[in-house]
N, C-alpha and C. Protein backbone atom coordinates (compact mmCIF):
# COMPACT_ATOMS: atom_id res chain seq x y z
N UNK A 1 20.53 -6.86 -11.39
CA UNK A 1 19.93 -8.04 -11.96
C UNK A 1 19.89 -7.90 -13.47
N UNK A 2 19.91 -8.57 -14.08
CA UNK A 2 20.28 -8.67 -15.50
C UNK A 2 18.95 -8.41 -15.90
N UNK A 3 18.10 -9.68 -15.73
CA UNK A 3 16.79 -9.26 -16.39
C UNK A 3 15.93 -8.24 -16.11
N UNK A 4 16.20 -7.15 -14.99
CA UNK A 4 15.61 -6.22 -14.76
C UNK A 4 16.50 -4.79 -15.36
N UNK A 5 17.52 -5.29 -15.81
CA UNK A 5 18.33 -4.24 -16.82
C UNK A 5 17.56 -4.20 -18.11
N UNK A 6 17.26 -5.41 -18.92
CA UNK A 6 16.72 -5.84 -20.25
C UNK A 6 15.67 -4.69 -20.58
N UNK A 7 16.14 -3.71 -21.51
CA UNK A 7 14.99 -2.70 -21.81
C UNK A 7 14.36 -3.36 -23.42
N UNK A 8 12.81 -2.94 -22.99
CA UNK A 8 11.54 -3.18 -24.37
C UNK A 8 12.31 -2.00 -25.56
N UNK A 9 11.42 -2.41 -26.38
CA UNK A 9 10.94 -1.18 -27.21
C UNK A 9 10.93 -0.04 -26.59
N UNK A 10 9.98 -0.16 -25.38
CA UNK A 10 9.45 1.64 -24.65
C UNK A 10 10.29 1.69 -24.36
N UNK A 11 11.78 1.22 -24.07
CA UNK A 11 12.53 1.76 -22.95
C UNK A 11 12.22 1.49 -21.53
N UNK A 12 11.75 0.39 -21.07
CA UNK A 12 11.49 -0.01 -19.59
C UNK A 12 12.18 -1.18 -19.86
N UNK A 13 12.01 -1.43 -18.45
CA UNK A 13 12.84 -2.70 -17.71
C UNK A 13 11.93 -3.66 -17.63
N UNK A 14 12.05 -5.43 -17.66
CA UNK A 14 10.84 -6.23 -17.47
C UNK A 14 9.82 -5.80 -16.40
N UNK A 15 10.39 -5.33 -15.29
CA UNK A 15 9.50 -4.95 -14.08
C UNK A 15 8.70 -3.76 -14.29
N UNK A 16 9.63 -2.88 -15.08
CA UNK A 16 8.73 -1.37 -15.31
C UNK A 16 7.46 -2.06 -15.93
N UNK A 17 7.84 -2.93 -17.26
CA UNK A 17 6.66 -3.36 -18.27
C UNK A 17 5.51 -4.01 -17.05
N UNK A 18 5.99 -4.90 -16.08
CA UNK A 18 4.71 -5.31 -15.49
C UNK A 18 3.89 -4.80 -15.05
N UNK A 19 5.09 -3.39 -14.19
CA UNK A 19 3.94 -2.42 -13.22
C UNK A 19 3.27 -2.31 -14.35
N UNK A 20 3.52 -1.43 -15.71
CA UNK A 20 2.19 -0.72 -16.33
C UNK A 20 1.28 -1.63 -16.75
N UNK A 21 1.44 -2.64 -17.46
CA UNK A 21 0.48 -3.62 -17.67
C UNK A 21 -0.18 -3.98 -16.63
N UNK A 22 0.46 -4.09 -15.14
CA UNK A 22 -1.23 -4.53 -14.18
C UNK A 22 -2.51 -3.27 -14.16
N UNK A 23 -1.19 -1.90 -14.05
CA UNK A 23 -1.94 -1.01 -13.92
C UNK A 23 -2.70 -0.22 -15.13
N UNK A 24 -2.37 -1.08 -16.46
CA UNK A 24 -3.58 -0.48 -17.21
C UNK A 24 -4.64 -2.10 -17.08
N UNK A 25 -4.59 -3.39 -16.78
CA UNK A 25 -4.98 -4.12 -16.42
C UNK A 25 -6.33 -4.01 -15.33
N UNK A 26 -5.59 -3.57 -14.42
CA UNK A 26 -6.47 -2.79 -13.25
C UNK A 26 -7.43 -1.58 -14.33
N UNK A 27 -7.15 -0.54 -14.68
CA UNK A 27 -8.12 0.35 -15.29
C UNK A 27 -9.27 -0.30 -16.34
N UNK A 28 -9.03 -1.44 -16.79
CA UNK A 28 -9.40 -2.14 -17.63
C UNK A 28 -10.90 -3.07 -16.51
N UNK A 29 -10.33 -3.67 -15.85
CA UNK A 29 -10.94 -4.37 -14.19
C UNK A 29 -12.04 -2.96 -13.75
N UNK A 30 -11.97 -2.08 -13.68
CA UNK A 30 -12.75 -1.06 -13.64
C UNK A 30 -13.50 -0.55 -13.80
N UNK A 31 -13.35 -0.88 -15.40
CA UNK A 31 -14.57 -0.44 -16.14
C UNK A 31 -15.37 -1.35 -15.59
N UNK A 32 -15.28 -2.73 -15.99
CA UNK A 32 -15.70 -4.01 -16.36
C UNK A 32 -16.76 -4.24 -14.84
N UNK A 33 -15.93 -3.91 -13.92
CA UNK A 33 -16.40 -4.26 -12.67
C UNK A 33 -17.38 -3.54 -12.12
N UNK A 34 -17.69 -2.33 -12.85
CA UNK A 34 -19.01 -1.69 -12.51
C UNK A 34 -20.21 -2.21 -13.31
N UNK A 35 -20.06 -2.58 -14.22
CA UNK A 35 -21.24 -3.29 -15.08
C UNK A 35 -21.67 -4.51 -14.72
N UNK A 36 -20.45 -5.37 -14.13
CA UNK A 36 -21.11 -6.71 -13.24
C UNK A 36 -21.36 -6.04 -12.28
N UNK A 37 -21.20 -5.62 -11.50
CA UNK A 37 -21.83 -5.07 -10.34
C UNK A 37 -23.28 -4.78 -10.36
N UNK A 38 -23.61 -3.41 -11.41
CA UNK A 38 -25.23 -3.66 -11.70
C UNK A 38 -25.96 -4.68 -12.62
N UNK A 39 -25.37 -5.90 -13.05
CA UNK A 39 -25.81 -6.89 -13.87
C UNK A 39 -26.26 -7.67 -12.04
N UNK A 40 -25.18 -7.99 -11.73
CA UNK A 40 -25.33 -8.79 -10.55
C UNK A 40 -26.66 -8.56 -9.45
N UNK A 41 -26.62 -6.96 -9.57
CA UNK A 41 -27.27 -6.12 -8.67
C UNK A 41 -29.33 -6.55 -9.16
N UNK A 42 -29.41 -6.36 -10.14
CA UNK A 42 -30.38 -6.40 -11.03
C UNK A 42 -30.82 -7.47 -10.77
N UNK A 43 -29.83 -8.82 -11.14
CA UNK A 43 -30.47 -10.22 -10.75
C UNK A 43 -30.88 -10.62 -9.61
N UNK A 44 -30.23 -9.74 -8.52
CA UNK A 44 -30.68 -10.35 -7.23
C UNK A 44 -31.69 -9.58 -6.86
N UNK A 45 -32.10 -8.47 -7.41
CA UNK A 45 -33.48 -8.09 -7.03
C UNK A 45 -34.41 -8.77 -7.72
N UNK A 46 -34.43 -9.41 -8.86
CA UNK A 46 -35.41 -10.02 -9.56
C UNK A 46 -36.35 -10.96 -8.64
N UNK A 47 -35.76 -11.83 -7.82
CA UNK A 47 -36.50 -13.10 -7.15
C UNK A 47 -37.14 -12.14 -6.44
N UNK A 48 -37.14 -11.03 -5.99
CA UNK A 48 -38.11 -10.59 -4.63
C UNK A 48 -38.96 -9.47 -5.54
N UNK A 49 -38.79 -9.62 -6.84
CA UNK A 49 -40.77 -9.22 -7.74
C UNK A 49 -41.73 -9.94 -7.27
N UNK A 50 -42.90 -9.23 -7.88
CA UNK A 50 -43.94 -9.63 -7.89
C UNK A 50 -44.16 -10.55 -8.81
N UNK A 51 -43.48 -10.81 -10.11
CA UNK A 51 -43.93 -11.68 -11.36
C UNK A 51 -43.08 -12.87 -11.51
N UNK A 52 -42.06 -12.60 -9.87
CA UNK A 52 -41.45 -14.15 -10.33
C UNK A 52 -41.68 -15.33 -10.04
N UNK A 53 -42.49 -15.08 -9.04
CA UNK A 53 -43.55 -16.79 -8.58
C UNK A 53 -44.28 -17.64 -9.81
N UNK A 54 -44.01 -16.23 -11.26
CA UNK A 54 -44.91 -16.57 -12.55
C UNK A 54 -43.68 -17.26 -13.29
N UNK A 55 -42.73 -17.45 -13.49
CA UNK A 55 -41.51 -17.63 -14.18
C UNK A 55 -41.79 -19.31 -14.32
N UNK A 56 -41.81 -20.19 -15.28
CA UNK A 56 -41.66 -21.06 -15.56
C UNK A 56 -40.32 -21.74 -15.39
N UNK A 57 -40.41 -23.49 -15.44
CA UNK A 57 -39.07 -24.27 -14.97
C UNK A 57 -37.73 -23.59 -15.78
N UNK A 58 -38.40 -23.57 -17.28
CA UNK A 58 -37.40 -23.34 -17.68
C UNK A 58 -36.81 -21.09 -17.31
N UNK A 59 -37.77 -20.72 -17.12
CA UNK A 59 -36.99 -19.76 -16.92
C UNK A 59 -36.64 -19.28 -15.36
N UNK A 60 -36.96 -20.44 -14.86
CA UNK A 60 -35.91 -20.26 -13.43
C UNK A 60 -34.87 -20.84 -13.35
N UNK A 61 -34.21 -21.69 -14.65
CA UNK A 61 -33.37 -21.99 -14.82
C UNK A 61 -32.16 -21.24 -15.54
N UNK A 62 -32.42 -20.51 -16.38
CA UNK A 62 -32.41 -19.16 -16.78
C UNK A 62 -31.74 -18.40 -15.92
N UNK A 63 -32.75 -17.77 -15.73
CA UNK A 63 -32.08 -16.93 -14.44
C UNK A 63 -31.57 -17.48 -13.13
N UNK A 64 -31.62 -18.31 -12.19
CA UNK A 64 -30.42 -19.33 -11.86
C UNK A 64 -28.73 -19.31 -12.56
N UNK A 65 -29.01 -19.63 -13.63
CA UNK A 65 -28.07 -19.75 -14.79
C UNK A 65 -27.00 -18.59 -14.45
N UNK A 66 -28.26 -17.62 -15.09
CA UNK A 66 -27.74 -16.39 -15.09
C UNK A 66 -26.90 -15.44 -13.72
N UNK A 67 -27.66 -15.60 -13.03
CA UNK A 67 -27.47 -15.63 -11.33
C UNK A 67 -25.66 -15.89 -11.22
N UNK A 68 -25.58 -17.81 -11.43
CA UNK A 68 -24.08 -18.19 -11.00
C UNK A 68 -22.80 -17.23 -12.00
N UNK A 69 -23.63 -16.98 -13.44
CA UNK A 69 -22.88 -16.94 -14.11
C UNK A 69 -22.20 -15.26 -13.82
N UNK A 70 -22.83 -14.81 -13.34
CA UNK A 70 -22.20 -13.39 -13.13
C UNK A 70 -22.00 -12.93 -11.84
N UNK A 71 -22.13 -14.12 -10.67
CA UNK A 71 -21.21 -14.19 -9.24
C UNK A 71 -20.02 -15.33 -10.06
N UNK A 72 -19.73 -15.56 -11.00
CA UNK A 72 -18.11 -16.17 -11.46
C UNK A 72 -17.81 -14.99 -11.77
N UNK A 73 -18.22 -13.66 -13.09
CA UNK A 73 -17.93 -12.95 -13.32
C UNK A 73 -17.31 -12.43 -12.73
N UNK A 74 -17.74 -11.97 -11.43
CA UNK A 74 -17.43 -10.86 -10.56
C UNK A 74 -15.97 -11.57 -9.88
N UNK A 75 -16.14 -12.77 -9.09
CA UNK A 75 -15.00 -13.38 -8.33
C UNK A 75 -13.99 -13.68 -10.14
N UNK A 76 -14.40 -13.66 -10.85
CA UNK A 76 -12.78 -13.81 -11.94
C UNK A 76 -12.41 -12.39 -11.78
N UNK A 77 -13.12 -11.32 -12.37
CA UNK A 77 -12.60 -10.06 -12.52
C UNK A 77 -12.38 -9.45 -11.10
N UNK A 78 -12.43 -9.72 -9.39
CA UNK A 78 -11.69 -9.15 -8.86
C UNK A 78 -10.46 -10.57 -8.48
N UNK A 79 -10.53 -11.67 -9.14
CA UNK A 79 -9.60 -12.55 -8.46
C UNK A 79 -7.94 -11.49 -8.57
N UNK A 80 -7.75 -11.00 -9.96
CA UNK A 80 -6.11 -10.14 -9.96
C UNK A 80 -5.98 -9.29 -8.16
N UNK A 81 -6.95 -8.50 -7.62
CA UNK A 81 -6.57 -7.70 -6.68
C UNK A 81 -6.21 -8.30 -5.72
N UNK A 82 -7.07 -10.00 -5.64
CA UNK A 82 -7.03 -10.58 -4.68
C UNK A 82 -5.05 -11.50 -4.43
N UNK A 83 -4.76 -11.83 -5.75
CA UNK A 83 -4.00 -11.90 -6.10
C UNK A 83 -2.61 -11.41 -5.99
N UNK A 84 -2.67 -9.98 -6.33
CA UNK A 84 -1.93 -9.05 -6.30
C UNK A 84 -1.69 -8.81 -5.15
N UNK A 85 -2.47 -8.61 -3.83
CA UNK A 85 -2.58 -8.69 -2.55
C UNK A 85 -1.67 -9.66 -1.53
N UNK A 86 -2.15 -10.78 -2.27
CA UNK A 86 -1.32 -11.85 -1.63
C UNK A 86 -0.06 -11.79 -1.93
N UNK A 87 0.51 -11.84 -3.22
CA UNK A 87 1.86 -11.90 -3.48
C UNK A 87 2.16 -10.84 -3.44
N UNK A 88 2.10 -9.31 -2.83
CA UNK A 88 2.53 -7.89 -3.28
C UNK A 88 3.45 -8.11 -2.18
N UNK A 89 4.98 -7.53 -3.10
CA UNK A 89 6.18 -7.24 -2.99
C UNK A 89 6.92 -8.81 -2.67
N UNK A 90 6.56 -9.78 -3.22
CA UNK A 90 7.15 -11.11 -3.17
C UNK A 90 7.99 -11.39 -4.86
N UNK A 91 8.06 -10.28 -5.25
CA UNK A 91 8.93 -10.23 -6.62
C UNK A 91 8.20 -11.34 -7.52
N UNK A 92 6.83 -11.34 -8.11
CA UNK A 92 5.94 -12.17 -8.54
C UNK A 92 5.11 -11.19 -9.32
N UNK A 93 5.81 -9.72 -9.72
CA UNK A 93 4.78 -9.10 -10.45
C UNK A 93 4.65 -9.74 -12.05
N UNK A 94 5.19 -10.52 -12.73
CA UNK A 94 5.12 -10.91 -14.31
C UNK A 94 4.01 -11.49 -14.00
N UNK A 95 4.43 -12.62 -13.13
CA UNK A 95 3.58 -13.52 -12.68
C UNK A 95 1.97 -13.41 -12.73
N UNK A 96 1.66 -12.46 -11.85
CA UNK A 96 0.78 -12.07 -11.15
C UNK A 96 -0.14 -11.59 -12.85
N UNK A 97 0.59 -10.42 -13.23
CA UNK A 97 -0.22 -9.97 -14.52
C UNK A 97 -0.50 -10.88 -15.18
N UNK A 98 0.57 -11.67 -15.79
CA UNK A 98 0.04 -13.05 -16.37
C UNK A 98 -1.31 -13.37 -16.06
N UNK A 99 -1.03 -14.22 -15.08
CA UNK A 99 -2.54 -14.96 -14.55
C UNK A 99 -3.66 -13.90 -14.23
N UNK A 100 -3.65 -12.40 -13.80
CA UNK A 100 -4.14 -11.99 -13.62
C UNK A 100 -4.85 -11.33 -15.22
N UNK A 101 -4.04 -11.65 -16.41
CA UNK A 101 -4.79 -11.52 -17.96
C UNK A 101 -5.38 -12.66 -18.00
N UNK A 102 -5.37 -13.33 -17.78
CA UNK A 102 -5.91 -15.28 -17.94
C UNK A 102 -7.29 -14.87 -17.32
N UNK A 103 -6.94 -14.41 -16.37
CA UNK A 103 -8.52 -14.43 -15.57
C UNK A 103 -9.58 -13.60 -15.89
N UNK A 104 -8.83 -12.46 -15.96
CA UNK A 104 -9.71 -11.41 -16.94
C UNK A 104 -10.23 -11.76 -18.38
N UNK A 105 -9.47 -12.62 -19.04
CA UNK A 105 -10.15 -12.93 -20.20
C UNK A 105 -11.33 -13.98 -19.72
N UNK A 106 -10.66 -14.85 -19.14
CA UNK A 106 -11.86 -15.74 -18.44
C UNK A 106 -13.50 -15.10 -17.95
N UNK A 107 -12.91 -13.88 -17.70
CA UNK A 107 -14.16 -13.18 -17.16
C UNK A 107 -15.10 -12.79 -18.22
N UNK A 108 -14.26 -11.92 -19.19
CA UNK A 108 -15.05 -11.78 -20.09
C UNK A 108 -15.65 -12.36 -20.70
N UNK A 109 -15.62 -13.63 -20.79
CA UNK A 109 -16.04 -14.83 -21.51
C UNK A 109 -17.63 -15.30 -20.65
N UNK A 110 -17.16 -15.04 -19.08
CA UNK A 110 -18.57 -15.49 -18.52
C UNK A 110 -19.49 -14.51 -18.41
N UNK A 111 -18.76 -13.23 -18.46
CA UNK A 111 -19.70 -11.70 -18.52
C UNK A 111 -20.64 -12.05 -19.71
N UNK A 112 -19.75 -12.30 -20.70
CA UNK A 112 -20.35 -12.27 -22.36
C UNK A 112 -21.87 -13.24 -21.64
N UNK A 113 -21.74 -14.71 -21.29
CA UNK A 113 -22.46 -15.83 -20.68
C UNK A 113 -23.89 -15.13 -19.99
N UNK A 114 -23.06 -14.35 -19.28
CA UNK A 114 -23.92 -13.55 -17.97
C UNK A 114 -24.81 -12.63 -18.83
N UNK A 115 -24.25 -12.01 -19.65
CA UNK A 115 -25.03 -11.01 -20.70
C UNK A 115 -25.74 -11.50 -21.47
N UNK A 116 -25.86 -12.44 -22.08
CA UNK A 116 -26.41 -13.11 -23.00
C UNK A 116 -27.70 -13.64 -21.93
N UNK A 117 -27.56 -14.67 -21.09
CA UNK A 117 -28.48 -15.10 -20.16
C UNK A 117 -29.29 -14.22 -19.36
N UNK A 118 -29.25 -12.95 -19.16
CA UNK A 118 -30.15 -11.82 -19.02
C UNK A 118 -30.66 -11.30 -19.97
N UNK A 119 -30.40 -11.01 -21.14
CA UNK A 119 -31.28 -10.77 -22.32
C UNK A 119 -31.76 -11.97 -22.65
N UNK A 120 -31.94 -13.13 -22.86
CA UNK A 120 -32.43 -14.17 -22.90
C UNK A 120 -33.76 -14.14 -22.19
N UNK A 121 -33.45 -14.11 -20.53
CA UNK A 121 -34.56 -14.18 -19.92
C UNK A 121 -35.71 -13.32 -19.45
N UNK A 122 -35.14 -11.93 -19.54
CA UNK A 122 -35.98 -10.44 -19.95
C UNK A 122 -36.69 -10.58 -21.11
N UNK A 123 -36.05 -11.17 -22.36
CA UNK A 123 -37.16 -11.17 -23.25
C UNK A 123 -37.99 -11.95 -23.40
N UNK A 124 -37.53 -13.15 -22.73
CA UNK A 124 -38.26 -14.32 -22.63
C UNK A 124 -39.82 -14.25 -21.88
N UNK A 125 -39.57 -13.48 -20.90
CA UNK A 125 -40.52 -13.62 -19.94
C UNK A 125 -41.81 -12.15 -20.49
N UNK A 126 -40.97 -11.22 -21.16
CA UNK A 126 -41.68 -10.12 -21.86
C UNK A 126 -42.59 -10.31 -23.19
N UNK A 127 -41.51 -10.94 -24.14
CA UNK A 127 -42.30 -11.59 -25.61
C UNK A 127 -42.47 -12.91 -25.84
N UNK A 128 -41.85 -13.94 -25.49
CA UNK A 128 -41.55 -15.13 -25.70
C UNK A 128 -40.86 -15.93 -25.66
N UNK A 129 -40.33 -16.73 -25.52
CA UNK A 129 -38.96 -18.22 -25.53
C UNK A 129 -38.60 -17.85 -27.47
N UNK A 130 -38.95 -17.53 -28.06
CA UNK A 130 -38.53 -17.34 -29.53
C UNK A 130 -37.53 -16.48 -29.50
N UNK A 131 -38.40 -14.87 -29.77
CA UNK A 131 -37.86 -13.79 -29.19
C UNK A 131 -36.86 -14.04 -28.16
N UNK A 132 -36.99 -14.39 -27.18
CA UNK A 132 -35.68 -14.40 -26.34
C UNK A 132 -34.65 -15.32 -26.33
N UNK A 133 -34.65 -15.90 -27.38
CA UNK A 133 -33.55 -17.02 -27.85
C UNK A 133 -32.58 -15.87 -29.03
N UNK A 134 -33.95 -15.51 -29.70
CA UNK A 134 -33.34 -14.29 -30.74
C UNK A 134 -32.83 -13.52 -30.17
N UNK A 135 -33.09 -12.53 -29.18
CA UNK A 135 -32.18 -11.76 -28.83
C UNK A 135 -31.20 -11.94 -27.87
N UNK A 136 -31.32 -13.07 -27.57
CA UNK A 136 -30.00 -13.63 -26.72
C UNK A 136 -29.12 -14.17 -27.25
N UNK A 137 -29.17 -15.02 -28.64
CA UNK A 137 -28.49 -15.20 -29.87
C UNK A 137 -27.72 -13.36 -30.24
N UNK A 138 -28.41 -12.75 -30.47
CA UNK A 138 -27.64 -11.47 -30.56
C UNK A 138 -26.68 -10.72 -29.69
N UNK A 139 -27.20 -10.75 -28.68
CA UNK A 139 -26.42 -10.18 -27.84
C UNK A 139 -25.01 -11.11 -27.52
N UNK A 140 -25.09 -12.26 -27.61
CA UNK A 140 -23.97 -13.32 -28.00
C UNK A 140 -23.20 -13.37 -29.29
N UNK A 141 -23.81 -12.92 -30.12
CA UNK A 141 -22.85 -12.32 -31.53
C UNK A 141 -22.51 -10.94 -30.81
N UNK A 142 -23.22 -10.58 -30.59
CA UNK A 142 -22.54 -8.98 -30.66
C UNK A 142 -21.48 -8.71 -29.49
N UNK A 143 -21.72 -9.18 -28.16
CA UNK A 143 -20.40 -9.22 -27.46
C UNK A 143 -19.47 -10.18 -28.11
N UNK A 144 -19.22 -11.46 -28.49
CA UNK A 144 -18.66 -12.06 -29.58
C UNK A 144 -17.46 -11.42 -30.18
N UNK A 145 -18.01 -10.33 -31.06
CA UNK A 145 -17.92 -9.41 -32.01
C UNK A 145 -16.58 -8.80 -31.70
N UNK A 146 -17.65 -7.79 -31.00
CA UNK A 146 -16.99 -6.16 -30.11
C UNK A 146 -15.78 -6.97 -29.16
N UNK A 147 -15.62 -8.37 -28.52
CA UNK A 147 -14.84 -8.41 -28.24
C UNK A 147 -13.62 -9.47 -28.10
N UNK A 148 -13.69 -10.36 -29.31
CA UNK A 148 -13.03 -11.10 -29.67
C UNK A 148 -12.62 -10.58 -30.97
N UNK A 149 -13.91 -10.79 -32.13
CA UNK A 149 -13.41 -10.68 -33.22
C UNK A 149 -12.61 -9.10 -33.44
N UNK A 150 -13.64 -8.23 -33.14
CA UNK A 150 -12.53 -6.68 -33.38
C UNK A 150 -11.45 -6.41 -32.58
N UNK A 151 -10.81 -7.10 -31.67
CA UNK A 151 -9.97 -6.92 -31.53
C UNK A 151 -8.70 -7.63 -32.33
N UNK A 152 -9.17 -8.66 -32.87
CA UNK A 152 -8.13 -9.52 -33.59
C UNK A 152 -7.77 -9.05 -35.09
N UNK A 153 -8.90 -8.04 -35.60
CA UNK A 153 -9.13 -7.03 -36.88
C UNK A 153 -8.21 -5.87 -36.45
N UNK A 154 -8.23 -5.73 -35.43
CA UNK A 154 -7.40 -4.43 -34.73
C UNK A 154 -5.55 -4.93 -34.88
N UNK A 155 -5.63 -5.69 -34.35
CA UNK A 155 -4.43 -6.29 -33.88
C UNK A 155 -4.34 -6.60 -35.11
N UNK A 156 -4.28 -7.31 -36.21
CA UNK A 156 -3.73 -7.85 -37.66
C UNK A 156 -3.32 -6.60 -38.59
N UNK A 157 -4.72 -5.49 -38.35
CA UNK A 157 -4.26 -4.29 -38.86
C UNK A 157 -2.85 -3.50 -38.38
N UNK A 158 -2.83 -3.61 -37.00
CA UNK A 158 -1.69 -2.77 -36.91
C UNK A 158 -0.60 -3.98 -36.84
N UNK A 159 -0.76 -4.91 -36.99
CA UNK A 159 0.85 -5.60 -37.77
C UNK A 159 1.09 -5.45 -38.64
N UNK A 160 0.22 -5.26 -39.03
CA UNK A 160 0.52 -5.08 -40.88
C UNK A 160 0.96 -3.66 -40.81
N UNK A 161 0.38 -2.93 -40.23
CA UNK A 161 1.04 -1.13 -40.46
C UNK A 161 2.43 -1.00 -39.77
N UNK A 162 2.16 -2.19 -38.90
CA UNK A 162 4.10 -2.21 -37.97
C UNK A 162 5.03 -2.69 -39.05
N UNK A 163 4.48 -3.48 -39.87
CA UNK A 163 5.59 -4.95 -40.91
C UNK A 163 5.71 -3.27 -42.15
N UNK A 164 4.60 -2.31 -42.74
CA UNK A 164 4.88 -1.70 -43.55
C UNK A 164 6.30 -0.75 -43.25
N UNK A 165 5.93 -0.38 -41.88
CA UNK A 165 6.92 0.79 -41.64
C UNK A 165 8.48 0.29 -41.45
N UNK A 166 8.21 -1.00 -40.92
CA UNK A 166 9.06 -1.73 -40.69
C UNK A 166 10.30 -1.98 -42.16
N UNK A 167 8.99 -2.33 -43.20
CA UNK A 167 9.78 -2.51 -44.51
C UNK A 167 10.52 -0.94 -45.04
N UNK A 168 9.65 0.32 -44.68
CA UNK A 168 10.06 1.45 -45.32
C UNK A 168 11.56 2.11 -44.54
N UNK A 169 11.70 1.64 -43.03
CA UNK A 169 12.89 2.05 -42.65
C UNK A 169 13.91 0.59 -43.25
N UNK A 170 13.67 -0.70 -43.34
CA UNK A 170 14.78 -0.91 -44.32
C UNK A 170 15.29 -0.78 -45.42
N UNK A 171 13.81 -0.11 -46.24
CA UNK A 171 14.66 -0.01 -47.51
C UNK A 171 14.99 1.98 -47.45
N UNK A 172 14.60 2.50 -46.53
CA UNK A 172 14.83 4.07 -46.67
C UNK A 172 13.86 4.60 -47.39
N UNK A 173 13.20 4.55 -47.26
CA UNK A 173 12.14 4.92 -47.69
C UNK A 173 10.58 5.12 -46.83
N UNK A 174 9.87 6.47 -47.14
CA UNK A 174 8.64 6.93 -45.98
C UNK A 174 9.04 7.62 -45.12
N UNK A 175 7.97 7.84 -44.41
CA UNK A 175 7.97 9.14 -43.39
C UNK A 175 8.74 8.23 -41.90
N UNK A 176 8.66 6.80 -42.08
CA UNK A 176 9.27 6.33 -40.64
C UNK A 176 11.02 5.72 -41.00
N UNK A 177 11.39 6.21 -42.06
CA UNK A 177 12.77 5.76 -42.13
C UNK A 177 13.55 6.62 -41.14
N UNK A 178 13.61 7.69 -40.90
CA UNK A 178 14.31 8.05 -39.33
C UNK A 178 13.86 7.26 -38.27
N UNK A 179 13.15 5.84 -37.91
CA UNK A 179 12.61 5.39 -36.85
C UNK A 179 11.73 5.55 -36.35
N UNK A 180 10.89 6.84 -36.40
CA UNK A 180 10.04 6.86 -36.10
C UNK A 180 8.13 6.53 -35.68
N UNK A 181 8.59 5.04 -36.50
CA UNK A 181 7.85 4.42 -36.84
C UNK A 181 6.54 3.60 -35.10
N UNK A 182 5.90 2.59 -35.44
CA UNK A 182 4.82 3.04 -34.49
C UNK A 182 5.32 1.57 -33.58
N UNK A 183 5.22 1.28 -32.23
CA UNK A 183 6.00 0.77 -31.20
C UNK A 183 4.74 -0.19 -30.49
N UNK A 184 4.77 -1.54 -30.73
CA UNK A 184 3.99 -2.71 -30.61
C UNK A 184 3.23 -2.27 -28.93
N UNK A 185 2.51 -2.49 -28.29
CA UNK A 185 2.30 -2.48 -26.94
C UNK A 185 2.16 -3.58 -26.58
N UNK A 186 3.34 -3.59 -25.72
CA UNK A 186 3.66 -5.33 -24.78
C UNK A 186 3.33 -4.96 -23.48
């Protein structure tokens, strides 16, 4: 097959590139999926306290909120296995990673949701509706942050260190003019 001849940068084939991308994809799903797990875990013990018959409209809405938002979490971040499952060995692995990055970002987006809406309502119910706007405002910058913005600081930086080396093996010049220079991850 032609397009499974087509070698990257690394030296793989389109198919080699997919296996590793699901499977650092998957290691990635891993981490992620143990922390919704005890986010999830946490919320559903909450209703069977003693102090939640005390919880006001608005913070049973809150946690409700919070509740759906990290049973999406969980069904986005295992939808890839589910995925992968169905179509495995139907020659649909690009595919599969594809949508299976779509979803994972999706996830993170409602994790971030899910995270934010538990610090919200922990502090809420501890110091105040102020306080817990404040630190739910934070914790929404700060996942934000850590995982949108620094990665896009990450990623600009090393284009720019790819475009330098890039320039020093055309003009012959630097330590990467034998090639050795540093290899994008696709």
């Amino acid at each position: 097959m032609a397009e499974e001849s087509h070698r990257t940068p690394r030296e793989e084939t389109t198919l080699e590139r997919a296996d590793r991308n699901f499977g650092e994809l998957l290691q990635e799903l891993r981490i992620i999926q143990t922390g919704v797990q005890i986010l999830f875990a946490f919320l559903l013990t909450l209703a069977f306290t003693a102090r939640f018959p005390t919880l006001d409209t608005a913070q049973r809405a809150m946690y409700i909120t919070t509740l759906l938002l990290a049973v999406l979490a969980a069904a986005l971040f295992t939808a890839p296995a589910a995925l992968h499952r169905t179509l495995f060995q139907r020659g649909a692995k690009p595919e599969i990673v594809r949508v299976s990055s779509r979803l994972a970002g999706a996830g993170m987006g409602v994790l971030m949701l899910a995270l934010t809406g538990s610090v919200l309502l922990v502090v809420d119910v501890v110091l105040g509706r102020v306080e817990g706007a404040i630190a739910g405002s934070a914790t929404l910058l700060v996942c934000g942050g850590l995982w949108g913005l620094l990665p896009q600081l990450v990623g600009w930086h090393a284009a720019r260190i790819e475009a330098r080396a890039a320039l020093e093996v055309d003009t012959g010049s630097g330590p990467d003019a034998a090639g050795g220079g540093p290899v994008a991850d696709r």
